[in-house]
C-alpha atoms as a PDB file:
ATOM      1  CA  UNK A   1      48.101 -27.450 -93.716  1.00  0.00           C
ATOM      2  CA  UNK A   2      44.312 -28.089 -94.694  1.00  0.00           C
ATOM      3  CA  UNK A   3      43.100 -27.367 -98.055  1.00  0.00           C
ATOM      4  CA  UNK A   4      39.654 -26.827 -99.545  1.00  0.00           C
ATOM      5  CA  UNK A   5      37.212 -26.565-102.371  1.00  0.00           C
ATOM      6  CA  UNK A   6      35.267 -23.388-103.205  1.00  0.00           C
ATOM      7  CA  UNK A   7      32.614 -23.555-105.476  1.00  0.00           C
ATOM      8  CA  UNK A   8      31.452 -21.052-107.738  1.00  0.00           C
ATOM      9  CA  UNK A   9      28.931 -20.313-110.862  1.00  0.00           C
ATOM     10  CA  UNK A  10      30.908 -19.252-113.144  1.00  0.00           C
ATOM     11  CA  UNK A  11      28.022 -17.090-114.629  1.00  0.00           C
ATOM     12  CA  UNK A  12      28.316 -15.379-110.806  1.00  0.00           C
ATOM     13  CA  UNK A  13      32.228 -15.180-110.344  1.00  0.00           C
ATOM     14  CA  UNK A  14      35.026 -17.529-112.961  1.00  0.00           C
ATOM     15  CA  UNK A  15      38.110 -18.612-112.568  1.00  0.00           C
ATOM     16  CA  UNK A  16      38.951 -16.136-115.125  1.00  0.00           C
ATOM     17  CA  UNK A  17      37.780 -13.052-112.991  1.00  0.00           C
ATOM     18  CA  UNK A  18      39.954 -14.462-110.233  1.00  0.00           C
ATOM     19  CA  UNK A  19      42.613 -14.843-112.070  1.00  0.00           C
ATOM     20  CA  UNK A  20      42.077 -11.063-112.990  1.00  0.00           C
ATOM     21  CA  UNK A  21      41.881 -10.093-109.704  1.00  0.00           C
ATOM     22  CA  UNK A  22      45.491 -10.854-109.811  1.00  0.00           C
ATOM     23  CA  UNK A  23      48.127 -10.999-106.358  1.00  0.00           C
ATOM     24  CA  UNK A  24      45.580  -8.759-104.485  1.00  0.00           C
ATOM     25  CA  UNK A  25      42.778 -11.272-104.826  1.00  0.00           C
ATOM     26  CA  UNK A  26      39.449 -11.023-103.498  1.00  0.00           C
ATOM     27  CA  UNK A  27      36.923 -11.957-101.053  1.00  0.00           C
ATOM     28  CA  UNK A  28      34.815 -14.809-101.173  1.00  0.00           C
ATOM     29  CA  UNK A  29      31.248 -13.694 -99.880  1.00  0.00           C
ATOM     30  CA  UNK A  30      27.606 -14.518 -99.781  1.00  0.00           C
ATOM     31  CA  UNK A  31      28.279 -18.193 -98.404  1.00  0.00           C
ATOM     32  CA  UNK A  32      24.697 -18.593 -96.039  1.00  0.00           C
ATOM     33  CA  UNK A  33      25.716 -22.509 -94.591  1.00  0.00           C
ATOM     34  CA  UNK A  34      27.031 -22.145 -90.928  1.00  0.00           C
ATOM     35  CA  UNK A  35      28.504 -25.528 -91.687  1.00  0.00           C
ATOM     36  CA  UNK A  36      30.031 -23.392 -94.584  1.00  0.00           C
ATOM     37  CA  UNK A  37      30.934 -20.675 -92.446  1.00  0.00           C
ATOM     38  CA  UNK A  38      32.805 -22.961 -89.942  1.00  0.00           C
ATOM     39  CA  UNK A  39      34.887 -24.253 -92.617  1.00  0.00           C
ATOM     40  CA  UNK A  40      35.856 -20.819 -93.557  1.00  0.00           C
ATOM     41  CA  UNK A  41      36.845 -19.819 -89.761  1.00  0.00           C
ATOM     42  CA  UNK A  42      39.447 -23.004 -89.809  1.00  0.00           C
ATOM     43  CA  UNK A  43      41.038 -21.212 -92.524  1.00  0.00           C
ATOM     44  CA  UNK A  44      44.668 -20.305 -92.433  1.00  0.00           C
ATOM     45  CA  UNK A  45      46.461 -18.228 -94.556  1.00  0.00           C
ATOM     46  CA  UNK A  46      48.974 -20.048 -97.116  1.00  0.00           C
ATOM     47  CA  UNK A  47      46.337 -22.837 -97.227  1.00  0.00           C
ATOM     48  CA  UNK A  48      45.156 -23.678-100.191  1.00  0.00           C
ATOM     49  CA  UNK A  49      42.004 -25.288-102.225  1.00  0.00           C
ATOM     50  CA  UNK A  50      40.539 -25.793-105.258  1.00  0.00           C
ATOM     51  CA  UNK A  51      38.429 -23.456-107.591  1.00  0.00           C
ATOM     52  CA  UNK A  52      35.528 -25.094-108.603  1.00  0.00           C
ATOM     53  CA  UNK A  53      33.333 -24.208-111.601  1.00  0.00           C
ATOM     54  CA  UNK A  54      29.333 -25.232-110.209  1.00  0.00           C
ATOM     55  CA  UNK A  55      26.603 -26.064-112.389  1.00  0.00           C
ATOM     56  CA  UNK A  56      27.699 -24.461-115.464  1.00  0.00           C
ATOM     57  CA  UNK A  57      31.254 -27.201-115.788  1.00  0.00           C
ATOM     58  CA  UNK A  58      31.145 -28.772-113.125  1.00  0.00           C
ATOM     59  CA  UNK A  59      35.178 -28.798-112.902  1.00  0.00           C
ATOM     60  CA  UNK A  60      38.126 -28.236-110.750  1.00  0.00           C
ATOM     61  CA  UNK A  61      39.549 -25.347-112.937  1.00  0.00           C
ATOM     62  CA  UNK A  62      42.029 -23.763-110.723  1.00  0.00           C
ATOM     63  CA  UNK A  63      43.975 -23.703-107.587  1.00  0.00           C
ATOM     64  CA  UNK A  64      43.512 -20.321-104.797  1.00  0.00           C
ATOM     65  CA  UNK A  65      45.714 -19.349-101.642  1.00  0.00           C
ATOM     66  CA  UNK A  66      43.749 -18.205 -98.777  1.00  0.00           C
ATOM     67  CA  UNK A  67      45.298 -14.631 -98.278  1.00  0.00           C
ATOM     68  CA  UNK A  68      43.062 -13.346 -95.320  1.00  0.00           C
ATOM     69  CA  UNK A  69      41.217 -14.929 -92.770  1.00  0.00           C
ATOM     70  CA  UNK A  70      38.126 -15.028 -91.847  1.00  0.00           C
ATOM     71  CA  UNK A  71      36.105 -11.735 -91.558  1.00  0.00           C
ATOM     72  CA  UNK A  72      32.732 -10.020 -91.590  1.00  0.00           C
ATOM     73  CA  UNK A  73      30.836 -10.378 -94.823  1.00  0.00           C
ATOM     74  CA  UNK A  74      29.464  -6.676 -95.906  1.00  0.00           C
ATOM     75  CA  UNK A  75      26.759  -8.719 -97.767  1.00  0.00           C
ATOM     76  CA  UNK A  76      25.510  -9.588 -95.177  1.00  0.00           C
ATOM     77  CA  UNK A  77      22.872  -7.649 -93.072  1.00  0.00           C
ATOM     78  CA  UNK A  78      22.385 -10.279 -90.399  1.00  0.00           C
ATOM     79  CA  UNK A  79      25.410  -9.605 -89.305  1.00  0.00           C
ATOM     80  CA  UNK A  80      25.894 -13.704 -88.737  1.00  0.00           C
ATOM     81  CA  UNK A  81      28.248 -14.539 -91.594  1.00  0.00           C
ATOM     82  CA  UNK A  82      31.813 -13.995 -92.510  1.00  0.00           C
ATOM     83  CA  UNK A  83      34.568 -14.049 -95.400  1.00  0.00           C
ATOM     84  CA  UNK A  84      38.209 -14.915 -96.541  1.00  0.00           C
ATOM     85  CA  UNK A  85      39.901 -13.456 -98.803  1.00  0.00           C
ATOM     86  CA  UNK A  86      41.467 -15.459-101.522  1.00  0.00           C
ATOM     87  CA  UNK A  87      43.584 -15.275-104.564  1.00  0.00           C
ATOM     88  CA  UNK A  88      44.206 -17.427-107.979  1.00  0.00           C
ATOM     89  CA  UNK A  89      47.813 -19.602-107.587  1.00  0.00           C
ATOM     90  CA  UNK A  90      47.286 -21.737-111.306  1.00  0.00           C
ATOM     91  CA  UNK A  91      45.092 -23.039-113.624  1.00  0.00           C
ATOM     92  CA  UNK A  92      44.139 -27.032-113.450  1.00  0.00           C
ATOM     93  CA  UNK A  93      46.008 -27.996-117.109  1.00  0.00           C
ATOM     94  CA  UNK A  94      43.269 -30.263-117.589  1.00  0.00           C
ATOM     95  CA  UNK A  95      39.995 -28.880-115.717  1.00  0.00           C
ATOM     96  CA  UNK A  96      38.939 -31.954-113.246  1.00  0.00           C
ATOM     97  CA  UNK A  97      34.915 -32.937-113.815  1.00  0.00           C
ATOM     98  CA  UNK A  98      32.439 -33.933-111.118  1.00  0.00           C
ATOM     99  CA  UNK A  99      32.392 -37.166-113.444  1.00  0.00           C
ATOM    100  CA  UNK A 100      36.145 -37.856-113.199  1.00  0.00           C
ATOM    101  CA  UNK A 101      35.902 -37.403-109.534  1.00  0.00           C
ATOM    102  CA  UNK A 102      33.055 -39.681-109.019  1.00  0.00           C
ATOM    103  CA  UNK A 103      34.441 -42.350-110.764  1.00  0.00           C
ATOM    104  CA  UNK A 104      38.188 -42.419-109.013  1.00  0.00           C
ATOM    105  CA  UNK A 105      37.800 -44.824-106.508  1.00  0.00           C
ATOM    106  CA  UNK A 106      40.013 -43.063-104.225  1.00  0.00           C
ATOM    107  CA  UNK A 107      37.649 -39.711-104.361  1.00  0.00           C
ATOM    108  CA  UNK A 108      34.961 -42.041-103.084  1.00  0.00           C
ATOM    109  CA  UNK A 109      34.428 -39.861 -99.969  1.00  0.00           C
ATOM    110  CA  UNK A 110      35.199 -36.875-100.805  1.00  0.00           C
ATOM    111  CA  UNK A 111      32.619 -34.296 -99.801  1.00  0.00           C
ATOM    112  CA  UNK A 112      32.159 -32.757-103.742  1.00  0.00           C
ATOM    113  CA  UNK A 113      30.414 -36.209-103.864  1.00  0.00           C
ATOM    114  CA  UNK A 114      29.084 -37.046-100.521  1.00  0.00           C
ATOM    115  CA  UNK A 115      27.481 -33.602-100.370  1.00  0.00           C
ATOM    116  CA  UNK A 116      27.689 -31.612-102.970  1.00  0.00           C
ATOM    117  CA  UNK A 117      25.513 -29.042-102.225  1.00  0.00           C
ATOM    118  CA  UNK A 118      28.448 -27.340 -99.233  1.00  0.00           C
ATOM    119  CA  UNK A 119      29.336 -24.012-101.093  1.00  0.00           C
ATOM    120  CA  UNK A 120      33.254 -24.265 -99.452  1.00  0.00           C
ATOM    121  CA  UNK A 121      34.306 -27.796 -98.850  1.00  0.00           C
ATOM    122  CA  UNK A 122      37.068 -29.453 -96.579  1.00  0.00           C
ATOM    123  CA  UNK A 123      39.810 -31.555 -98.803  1.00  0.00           C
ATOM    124  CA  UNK A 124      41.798 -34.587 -97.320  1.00  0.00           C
ATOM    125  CA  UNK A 125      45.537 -34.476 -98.005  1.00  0.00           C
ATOM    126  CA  UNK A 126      44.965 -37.312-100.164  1.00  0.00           C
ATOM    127  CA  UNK A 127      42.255 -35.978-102.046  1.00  0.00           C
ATOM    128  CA  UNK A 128      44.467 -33.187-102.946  1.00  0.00           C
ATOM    129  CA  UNK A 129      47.479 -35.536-104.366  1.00  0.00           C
ATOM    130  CA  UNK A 130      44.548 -37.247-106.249  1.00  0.00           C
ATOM    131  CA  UNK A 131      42.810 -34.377-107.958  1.00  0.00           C
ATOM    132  CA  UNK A 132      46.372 -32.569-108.381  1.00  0.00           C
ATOM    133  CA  UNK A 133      47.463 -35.471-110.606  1.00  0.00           C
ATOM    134  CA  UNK A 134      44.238 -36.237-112.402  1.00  0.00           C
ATOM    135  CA  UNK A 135      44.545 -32.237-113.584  1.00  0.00           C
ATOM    136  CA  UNK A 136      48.187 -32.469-114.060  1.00  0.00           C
ATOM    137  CA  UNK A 137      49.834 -30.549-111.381  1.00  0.00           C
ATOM    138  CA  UNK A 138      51.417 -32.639-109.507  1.00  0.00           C
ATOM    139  CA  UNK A 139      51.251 -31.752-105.837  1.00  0.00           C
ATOM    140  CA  UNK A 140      50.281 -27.457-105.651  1.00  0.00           C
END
């Protein structure tokens, strides 16, 4: 299983109004980075990654479940770029910061810190474990 990091303003879309979207979830759109978009057609269904609050928090706040794979975005009239759907599995009991990550040793490579800028994010297996305990749930 891979897992991965989605970032998002919360201003734009927040964990809360995923949470709302409840079991049905919803699709994550408007990502413009092909090395974005490749990450999102690796996607499997059941995996799982890490809602991310951007700019405004800067925060693991949550945990999603990729629930459909990757698809044409309707946002976008190029026709070049593609979706998943996803949906909201549990909150992070104690939200994760960009701060807390930089400074764990063990998050050293990490792409959240090695480029931050990717809007959807690949996760080691061991990053997971790491950021799963720092925000006290274990291994989701």
């Amino acid at each position: 299983m891979a897992y991965w990091l989605f970032k998002s303003e919360p201003s734009t879309w927040s964990w809360d109004q995923q949470v709302e979207a409840g079991e049905a979830g919803t699709f994550w759109n408007g990502v413009r980075n092909h090395l974005a978009k490749k990450q999102m057609q690796a996607m499997q269904v059941g995996e799982r990654g890490f809602f991310y609050h951007s700019n405004e928090g800067k925060a693991v706040v949550g945990v999603v479940e990729v629930i459909r794979p990757y698809y044409p975005d309707h946002t976008d009239e190029s026709g070049r770029f593609g979706m998943v759907d996803v949906r909201a599995v549990a909150p992070m009991p104690r939200p994760v910061t960009l701060d807390a990550i930089k400074a764990e040793a063990a998050l050293k490579d990490m792409a959240l810190v090695t480029n931050s800028r990717l809007s959807v994010q690949p996760v080691t297996e061991s990053e997971w474990a790491t950021v799963c305990a720092m925000g006290g749930l274990g291994d989701r």
